[in-house]
Protein backbone atom coordinates (compact mmCIF):
# COMPACT_ATOMS: atom_id res chain seq x y z
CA UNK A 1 92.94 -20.87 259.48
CA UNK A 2 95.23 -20.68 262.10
CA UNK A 3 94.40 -19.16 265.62
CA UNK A 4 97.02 -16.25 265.55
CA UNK A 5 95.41 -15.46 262.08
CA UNK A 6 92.01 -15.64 263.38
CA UNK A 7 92.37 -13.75 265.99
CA UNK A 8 93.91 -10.74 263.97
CA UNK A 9 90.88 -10.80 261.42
CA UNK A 10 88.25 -10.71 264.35
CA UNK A 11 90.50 -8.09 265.92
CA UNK A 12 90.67 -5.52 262.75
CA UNK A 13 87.07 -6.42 262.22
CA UNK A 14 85.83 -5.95 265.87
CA UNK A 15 86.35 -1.49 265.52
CA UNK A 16 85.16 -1.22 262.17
CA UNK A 17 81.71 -3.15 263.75
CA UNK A 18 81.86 -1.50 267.44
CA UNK A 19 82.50 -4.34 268.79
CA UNK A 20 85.25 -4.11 271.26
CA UNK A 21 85.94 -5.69 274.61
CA UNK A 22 83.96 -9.05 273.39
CA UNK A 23 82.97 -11.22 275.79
CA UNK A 24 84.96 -14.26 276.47
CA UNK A 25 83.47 -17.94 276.36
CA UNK A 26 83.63 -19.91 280.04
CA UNK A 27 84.88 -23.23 279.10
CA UNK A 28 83.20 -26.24 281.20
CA UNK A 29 86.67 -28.25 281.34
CA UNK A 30 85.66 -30.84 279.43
CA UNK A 31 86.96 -33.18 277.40
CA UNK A 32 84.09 -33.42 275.35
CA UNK A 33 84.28 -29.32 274.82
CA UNK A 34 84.85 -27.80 271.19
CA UNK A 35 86.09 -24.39 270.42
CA UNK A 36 85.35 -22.32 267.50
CA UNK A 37 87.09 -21.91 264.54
CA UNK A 38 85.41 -19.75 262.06
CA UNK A 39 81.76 -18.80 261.10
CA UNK A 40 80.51 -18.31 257.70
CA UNK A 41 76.87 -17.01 256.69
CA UNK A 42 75.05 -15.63 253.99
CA UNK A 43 71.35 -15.00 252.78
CA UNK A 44 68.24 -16.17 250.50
CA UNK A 45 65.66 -14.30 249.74
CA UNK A 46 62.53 -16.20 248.77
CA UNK A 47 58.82 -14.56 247.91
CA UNK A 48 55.73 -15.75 249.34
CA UNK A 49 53.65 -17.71 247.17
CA UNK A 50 50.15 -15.98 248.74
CA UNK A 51 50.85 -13.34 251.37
CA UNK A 52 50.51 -14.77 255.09
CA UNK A 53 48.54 -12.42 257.22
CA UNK A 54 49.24 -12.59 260.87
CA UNK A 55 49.05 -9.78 263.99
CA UNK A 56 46.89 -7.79 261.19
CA UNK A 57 50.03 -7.36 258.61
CA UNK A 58 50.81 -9.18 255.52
CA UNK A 59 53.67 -10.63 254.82
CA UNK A 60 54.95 -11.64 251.26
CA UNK A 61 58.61 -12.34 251.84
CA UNK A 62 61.27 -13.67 253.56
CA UNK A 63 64.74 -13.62 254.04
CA UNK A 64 66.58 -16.95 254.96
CA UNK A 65 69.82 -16.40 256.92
CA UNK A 66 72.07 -19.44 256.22
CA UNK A 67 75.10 -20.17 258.77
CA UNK A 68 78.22 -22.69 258.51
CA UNK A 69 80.43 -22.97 261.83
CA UNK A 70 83.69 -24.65 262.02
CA UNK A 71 84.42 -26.41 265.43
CA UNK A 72 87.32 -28.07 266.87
CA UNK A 73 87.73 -30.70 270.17
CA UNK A 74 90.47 -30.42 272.50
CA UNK A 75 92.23 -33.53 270.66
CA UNK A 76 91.90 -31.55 266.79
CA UNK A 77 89.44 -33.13 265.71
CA UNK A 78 86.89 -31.11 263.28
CA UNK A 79 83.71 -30.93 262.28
CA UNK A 80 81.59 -28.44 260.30
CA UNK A 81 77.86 -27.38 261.07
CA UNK A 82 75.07 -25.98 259.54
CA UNK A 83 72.13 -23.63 260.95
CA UNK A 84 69.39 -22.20 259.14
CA UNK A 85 66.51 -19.49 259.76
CA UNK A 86 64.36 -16.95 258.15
CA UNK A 87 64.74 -13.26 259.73
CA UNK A 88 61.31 -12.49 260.90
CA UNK A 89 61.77 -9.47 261.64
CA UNK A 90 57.50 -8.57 261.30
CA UNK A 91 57.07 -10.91 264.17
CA UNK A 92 60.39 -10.46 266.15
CA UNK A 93 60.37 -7.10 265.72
CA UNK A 94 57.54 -5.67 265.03
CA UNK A 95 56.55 -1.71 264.33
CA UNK A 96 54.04 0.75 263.32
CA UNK A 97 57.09 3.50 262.89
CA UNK A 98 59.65 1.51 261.15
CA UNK A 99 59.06 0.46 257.54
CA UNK A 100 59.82 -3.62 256.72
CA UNK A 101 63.43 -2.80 255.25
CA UNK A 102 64.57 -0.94 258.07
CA UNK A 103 63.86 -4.17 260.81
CA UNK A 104 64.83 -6.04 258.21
CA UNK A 105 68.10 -4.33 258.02
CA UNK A 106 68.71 -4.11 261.65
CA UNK A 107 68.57 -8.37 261.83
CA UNK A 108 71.07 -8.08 258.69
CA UNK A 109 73.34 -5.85 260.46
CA UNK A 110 72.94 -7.50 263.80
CA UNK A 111 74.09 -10.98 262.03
CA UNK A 112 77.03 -9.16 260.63
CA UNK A 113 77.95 -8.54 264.30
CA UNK A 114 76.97 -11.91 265.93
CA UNK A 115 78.94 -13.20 263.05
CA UNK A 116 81.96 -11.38 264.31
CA UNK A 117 81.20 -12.31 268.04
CA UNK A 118 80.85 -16.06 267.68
CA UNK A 119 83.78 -15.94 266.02
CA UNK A 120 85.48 -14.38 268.88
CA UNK A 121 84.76 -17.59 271.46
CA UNK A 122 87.83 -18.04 272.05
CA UNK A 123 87.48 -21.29 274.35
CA UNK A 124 86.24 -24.72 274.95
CA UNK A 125 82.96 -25.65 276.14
CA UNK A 126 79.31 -27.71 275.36
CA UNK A 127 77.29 -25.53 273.02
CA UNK A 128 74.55 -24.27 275.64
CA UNK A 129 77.94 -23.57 277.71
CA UNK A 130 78.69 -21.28 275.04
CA UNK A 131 75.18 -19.62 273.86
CA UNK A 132 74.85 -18.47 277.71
CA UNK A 133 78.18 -17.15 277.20
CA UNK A 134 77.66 -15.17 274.42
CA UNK A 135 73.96 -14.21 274.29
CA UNK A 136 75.02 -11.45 276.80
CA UNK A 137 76.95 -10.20 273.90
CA UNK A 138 74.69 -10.25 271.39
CA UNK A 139 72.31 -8.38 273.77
CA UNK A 140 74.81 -5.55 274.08
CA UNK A 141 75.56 -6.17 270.47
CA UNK A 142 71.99 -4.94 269.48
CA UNK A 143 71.84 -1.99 272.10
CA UNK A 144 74.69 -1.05 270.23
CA UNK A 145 73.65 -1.33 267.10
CA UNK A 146 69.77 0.48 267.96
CA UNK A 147 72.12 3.69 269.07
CA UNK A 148 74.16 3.78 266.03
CA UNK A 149 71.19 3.69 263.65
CA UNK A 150 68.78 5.74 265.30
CA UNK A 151 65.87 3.23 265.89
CA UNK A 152 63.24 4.82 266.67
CA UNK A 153 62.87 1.42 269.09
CA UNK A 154 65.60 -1.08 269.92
CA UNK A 155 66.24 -4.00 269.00
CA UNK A 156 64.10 -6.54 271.20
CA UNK A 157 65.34 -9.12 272.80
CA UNK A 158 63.26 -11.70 270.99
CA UNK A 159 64.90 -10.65 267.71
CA UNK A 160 67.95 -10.56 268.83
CA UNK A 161 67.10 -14.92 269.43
CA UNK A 162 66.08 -15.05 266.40
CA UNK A 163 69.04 -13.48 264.68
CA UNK A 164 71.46 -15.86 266.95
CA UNK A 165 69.76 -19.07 266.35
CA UNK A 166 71.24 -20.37 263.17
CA UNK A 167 74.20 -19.51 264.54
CA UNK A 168 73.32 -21.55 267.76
CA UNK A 169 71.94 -24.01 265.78
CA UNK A 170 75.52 -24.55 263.74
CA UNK A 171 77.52 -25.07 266.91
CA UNK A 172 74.90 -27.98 267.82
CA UNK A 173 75.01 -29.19 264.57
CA UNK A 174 79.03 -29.07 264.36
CA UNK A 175 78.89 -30.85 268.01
CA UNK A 176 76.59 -33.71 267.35
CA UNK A 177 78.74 -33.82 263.85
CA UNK A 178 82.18 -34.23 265.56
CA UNK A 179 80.80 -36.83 268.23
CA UNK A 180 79.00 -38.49 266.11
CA UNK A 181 76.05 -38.40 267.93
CA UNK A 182 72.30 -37.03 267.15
CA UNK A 183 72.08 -33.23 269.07
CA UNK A 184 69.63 -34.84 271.23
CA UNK A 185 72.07 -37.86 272.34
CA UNK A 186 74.85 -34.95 273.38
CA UNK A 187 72.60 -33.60 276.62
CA UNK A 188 73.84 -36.34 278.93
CA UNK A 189 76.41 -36.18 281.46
CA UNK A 190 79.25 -37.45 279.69
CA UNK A 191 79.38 -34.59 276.99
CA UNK A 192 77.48 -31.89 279.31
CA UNK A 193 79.06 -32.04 282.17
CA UNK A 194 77.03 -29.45 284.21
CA UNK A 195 73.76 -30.00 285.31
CA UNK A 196 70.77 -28.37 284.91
CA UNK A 197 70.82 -26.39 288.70
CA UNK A 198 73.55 -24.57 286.03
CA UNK A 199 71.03 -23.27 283.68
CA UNK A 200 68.22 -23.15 285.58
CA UNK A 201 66.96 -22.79 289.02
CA UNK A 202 68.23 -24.30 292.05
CA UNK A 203 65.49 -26.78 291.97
CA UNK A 204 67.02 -28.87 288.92
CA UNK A 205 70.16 -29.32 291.04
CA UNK A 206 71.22 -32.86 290.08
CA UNK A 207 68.79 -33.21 286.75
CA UNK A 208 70.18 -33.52 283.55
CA UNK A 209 68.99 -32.41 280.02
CA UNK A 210 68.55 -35.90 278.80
CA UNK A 211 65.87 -37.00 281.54
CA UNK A 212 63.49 -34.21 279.95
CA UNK A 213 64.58 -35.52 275.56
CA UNK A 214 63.64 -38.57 274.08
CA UNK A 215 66.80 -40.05 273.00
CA UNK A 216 65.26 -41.07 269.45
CA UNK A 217 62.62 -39.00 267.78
CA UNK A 218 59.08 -40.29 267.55
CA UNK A 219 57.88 -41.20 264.41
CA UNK A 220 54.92 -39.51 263.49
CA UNK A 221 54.04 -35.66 264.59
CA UNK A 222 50.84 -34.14 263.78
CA UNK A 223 50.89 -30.81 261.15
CA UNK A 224 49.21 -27.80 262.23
CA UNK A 225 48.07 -26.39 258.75
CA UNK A 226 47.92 -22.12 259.43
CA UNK A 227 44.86 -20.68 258.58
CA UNK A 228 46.43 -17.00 257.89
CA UNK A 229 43.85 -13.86 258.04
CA UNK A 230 43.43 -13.32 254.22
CA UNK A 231 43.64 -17.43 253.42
CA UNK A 232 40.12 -18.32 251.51
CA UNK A 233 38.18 -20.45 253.87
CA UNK A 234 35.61 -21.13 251.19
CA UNK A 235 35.88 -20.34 246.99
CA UNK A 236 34.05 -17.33 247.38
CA UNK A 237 37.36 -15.87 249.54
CA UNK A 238 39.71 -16.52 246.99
CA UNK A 239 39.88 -13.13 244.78
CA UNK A 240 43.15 -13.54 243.37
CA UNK A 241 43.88 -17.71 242.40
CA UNK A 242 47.69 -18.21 242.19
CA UNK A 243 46.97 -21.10 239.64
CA UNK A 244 50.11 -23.18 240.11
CA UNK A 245 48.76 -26.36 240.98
CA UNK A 246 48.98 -26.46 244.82
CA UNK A 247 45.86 -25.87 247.08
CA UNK A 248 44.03 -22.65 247.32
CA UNK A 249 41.17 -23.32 249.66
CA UNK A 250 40.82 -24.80 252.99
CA UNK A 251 39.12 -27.79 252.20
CA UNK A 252 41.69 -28.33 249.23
CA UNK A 253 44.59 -28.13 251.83
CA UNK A 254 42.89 -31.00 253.69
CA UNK A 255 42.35 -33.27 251.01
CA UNK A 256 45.62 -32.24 249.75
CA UNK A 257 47.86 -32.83 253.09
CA UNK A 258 45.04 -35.56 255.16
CA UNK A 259 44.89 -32.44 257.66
CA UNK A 260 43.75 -33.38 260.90
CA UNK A 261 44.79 -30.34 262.94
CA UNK A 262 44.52 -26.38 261.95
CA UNK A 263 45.92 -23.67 263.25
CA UNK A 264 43.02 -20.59 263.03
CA UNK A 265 44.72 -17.07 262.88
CA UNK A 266 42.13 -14.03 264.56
CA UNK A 267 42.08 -10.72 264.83
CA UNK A 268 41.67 -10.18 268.11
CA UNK A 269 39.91 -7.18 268.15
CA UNK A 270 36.81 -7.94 266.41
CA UNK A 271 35.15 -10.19 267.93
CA UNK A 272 32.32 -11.24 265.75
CA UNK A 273 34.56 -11.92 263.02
CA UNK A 274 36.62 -14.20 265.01
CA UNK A 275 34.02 -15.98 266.07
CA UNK A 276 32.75 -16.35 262.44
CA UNK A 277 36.05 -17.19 260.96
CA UNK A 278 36.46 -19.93 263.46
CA UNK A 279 32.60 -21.44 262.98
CA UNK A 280 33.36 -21.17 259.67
CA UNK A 281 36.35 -23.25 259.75
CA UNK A 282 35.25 -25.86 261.94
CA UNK A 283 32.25 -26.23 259.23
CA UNK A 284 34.42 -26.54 256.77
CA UNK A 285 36.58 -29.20 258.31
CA UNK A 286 34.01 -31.06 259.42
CA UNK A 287 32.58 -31.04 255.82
CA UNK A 288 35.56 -32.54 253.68
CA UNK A 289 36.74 -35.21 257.11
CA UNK A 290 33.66 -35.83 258.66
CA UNK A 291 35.47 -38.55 260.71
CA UNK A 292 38.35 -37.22 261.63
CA UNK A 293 39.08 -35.89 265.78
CA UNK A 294 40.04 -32.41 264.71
CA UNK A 295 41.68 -30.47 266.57
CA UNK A 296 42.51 -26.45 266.39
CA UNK A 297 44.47 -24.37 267.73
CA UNK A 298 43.57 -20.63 268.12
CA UNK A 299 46.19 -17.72 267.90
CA UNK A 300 45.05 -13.70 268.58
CA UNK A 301 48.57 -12.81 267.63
CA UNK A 302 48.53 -10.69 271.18
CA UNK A 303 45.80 -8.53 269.84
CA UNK A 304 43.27 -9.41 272.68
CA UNK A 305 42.31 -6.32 275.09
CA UNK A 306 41.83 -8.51 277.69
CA UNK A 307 41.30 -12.22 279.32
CA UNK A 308 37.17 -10.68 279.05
CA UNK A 309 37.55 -10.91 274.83
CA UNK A 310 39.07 -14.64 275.09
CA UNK A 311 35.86 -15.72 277.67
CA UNK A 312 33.56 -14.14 275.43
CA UNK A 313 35.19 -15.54 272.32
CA UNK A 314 34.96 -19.43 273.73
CA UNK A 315 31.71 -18.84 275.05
CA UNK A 316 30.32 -17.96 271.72
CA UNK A 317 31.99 -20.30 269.77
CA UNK A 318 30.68 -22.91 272.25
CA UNK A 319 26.83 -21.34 271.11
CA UNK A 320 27.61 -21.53 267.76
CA UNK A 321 28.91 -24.95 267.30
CA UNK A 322 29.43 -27.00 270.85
CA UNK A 323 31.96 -29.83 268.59
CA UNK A 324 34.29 -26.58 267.22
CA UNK A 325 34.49 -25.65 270.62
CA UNK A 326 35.56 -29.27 272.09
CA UNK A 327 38.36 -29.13 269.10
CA UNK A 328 39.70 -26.05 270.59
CA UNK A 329 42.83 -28.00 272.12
CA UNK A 330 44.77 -24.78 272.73
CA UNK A 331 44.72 -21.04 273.12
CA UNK A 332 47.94 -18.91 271.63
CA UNK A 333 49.69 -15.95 273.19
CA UNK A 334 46.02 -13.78 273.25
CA UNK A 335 47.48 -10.67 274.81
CA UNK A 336 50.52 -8.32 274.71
CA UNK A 337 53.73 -9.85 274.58
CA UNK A 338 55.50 -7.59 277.39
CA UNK A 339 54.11 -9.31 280.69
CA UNK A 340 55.79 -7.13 282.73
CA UNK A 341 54.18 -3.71 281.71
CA UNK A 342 50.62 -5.64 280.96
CA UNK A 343 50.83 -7.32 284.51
CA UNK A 344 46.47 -7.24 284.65
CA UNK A 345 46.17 -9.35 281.72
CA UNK A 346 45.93 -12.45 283.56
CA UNK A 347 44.91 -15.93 282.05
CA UNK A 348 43.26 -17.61 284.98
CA UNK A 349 40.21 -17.91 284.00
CA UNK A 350 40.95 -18.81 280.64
CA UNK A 351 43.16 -21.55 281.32
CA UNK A 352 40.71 -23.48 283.13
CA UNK A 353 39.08 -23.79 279.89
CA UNK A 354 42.00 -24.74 277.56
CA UNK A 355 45.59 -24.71 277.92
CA UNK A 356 47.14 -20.48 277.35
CA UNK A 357 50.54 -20.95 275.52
CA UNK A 358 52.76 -18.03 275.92
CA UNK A 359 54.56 -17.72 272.91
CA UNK A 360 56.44 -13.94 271.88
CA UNK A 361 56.59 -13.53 275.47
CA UNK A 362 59.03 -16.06 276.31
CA UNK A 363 62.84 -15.12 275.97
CA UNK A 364 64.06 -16.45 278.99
CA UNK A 365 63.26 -18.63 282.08
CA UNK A 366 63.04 -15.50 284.09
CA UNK A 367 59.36 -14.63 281.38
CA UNK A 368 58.63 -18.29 281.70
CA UNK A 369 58.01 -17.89 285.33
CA UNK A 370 56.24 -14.77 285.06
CA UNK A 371 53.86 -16.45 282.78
CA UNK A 372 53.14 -18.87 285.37
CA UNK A 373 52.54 -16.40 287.61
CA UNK A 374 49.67 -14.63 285.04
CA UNK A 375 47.97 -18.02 284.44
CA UNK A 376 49.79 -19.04 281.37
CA UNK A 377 49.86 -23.20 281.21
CA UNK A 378 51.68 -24.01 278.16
CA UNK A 379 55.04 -23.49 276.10
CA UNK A 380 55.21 -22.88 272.66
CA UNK A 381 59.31 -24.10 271.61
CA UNK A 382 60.53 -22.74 268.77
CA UNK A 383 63.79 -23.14 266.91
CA UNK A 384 63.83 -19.69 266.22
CA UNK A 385 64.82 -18.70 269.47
CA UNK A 386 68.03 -20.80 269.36
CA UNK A 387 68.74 -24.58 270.23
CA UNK A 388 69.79 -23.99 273.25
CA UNK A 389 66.86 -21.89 274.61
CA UNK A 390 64.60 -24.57 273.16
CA UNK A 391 66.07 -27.59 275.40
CA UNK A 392 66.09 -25.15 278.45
CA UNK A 393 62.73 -24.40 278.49
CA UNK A 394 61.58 -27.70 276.97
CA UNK A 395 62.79 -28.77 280.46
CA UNK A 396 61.29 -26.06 282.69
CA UNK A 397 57.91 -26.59 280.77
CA UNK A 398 58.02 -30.58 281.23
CA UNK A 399 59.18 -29.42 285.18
CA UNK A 400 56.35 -27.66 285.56
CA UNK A 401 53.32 -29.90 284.16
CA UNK A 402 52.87 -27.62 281.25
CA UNK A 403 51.42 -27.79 277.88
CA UNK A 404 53.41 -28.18 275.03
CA UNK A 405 53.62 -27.20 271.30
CA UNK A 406 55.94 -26.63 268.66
CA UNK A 407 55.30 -23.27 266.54
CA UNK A 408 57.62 -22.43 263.33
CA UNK A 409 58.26 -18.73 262.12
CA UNK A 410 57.45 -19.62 258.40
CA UNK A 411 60.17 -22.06 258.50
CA UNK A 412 61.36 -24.30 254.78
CA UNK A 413 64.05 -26.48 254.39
CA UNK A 414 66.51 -26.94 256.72
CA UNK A 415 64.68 -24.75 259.65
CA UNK A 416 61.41 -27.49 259.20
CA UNK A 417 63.59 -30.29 259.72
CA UNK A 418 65.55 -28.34 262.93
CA UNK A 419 61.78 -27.66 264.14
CA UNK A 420 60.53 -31.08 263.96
CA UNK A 421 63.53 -31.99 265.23
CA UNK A 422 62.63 -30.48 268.43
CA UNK A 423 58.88 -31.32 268.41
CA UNK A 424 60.32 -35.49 267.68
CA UNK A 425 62.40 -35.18 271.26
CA UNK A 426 60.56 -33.47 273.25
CA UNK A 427 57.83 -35.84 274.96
CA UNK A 428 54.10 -34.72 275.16
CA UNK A 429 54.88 -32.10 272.03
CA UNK A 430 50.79 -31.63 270.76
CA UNK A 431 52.25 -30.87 267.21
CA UNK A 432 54.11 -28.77 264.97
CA UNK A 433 53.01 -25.83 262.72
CA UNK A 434 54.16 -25.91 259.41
CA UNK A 435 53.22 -22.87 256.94
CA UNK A 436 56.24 -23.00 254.67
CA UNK A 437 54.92 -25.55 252.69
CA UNK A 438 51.91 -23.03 252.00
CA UNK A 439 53.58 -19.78 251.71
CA UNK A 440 57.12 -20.68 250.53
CA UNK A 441 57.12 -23.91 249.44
CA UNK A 442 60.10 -23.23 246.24
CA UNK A 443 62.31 -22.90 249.50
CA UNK A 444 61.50 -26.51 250.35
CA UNK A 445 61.78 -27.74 246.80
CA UNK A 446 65.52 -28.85 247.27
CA UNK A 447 64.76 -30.84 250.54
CA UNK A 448 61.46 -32.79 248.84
CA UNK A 449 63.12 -35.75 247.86
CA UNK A 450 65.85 -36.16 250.64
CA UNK A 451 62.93 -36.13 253.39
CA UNK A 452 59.87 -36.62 252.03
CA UNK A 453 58.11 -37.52 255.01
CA UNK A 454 58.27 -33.59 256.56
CA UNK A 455 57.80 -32.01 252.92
CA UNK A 456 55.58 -34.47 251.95
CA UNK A 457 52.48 -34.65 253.88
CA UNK A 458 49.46 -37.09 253.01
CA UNK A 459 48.03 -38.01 256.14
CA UNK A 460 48.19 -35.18 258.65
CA UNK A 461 51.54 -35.82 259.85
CA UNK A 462 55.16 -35.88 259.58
CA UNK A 463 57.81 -39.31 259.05
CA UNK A 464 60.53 -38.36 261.10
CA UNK A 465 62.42 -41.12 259.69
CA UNK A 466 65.86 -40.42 259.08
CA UNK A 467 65.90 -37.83 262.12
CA UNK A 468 68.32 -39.53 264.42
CA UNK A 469 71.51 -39.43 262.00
CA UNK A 470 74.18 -36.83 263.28
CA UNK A 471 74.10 -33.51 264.47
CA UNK A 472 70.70 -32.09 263.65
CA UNK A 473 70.22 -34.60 260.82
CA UNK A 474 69.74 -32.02 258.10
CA UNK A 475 72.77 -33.42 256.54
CA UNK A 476 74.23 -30.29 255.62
């Protein structure tokens, strides 16, 4: 398509979406830049094989948004990419007043605009050049869209992220693609010419993306196997078998996959069942690999009252069974998301214990800081806030001595393999969680045989191998 064609489409489209005056990319004048040419999407929907239970709500279905972007370099070369990722709009968006299909809807509505918006970049630049050009617009794009359809609460800015980050994740894609170059080999200075004072604070003046990546992934990552609330620990838990073959209890999972580290989803408000459900666990694990160093990692989902519940939690556990408690190698996001407006729930005290990984909080470096400031010592990445976010704060993390993890949002296919993507390139990364495999694994059934080491787990871990071809080696 040509430009004066594209630009009349995007401009009889923009009314009909509200989406005039569109924010213009700023290109960085390189040579290296690429512009956008057009955007394509659509959607899969997919049903959970057992529900997942997370934050206290079940979830039994997703829908996959799909995203092909055409870019072009200053010279005419082309190259298409391809982003992936499933609208979670329970965890992005979450709401006691608003059923499922009306969040859901929102995210599908908000793509439809995003959609329109990329589109609209109508100059040159590196691909985190461009996200921080546009994300402004998607931000307005969803304060639009919460007026025009009444929601009852707007759109946050978390699932606004997670809307834009197949979309982000194309452009990377289309970039590596076109240089021929792995996304994590583009960071440097001679395709990103701005450094990282740019995107950051003042204090990375002079740093550059690629001293914080690993410019080939590491070869094997440890899975974190999710533990959801309604998963059977033990046979007795299991009321309803699905009876296709794959595991259905905890200790089959971990002869099944060679598990060696678990992922233990609480309540956070009841505290003697969280302390059971994590005993229990341990016992369990400890039972089927007697020799292998587990390791857990605990997530409240933000339900926690207070810093007080997370003590008491660890301190029983510790009673209960002193090894569990060792295993403990992180704790997850145990409070309300919104820092700001919770500013008491501090995790000082808890952090001297075991690294506190703020997780829905963080949207920006501007939340990263003010978990700092609350006692939060750890980063949870995920691709579902966007590529570019991801390296950003992969960097601010490493900057600031801080604990690392990779977390997926239910992620199959070709959102696994952008995940542990990130978790192979980022140094120090503990692990990655992986629940697709559990709760959607016909979504993964088409990406089995061309990477069997991430959808084939035997011993605990994923093979990167083949993770360094171009773009973000999905090979899409």
């Amino acid at each position: 398509m040509n430009s004066s064609r594209r630009k009349f489409l995007i401009a009889s489209a923009a009314p009909l979406l509200g989406l005039n005056g569109l924010t213009a990319c700023r290109s960085s004048g390189a040579g290296s830049d690429i512009r956008i040419e057009s955007v394509q999407s659509n959607h899969e929907e997919f049903l959970y094989r057992t529900p997942y239970k997370f934050g206290g709500v079940p979830v039994d279905r997703a829908t996959i948004l799909d995203v092909r972007i055409q870019v072009r370099s200053r010279d005419g070369r082309s190259a298409t990419g391809f982003g992936s990722m499933p609208l979670g709009n329970v965890w992005s968006f979450p709401s006691r007043e608003m059923s499922y299909a009306t969040t859901l809807g929102a995210m599908k509505s908000l793509a439809d605009r995003i959609q329109v918006i990329t589109a609209s970049c109508d100059d040159y630049g590196h691909p985190i050049d461009l996200n921080q050009s546009l994300e402004p617009a998607f931000l307005k794009a969803a304060a639009d869209l919460s007026r025009e359809l009444k929601l009852k609460s707007p759109i946050p800015k978390l699932c606004t992220l997670v809307t834009a980050s197949a979309f982000d994740a194309a452009i990377h894609d289309a970039f590596g693609k076109l240089h021929q170059r792995n996304c994590y080999q583009t960071y440097g200075r001679d395709l990103m010419p701005r450094d990282l004072g740019r995107y950051l604070t003042k204090e990375f003046s002079g740093e550059r993306l690629s001293d914080y990546l690993l410019p080939e992934a590491t070869r094997k990552l440890a899975v974190f196997h999710s533990v959801g609330g309604a998963d059977a620990v033990v046979p007795e838990e299991l009321e309803k078998p699905v009876g296709d073959g794959l595991p259905e209890t905890l200790a089959e999972w971990i002869r099944y996959n060679g598990l060696t580290h678990i992922k233990i989803k609480l309540q956070g408000e009841d505290l003697a069942w969280d302390i059971e459900r994590t005993v229990n666990i341990d016992r369990i694990a400890s039972e089927t690999r007697p020799q292998t160093d587990w390791k857990y990692c605990v997530d409240f989902n933000e339900r926690c009252p207070d810093v007080g519940y997370v003590l008491e939690f660890l301190r029983k556990v510790k009673e209960r069974s002193p090894k569990g408690f060792e295993r403990i190698l992180y704790l997850e996001q145990p409070t309300a998301r919104d820092l700001a407006s919770n500013r008491q729930n501090v995790m000082h005290e808890a952090a001297k214990l075991r690294p506190v990984v703020i997780d829905e909080s963080l949207v920006d470096l501007e939340s990263l800081l003010l978990a700092r400031e609350m006692g939060y010592t750890g980063v949870a990445l995920k691709a579902c806030k966007g590529q570019s976010q991801a390296m950003l704060m992969a960097a601010a993390a490493q900057k600031y001595r801080m604990f690392l993890t990779v977390q997926d949002l239910t992620c199959p296919g070709a959102s696994l393999i952008h995940s542990v993507g990130i978790a192979a390139h980022v140094p120090g990364v503990a692990g990655v969680e992986a629940n697709g495999r559990q709760y959607m694994p016909a979504a993964n059934k088409p990406w089995e045989s061309r990477f069997p080491g991430i959808f084939r787990i035997t011993d605990g871990k994923f093979d990167t191998s083949g993770l360094d071809s171009p773009g973000l080696a999905t090979g899409e």
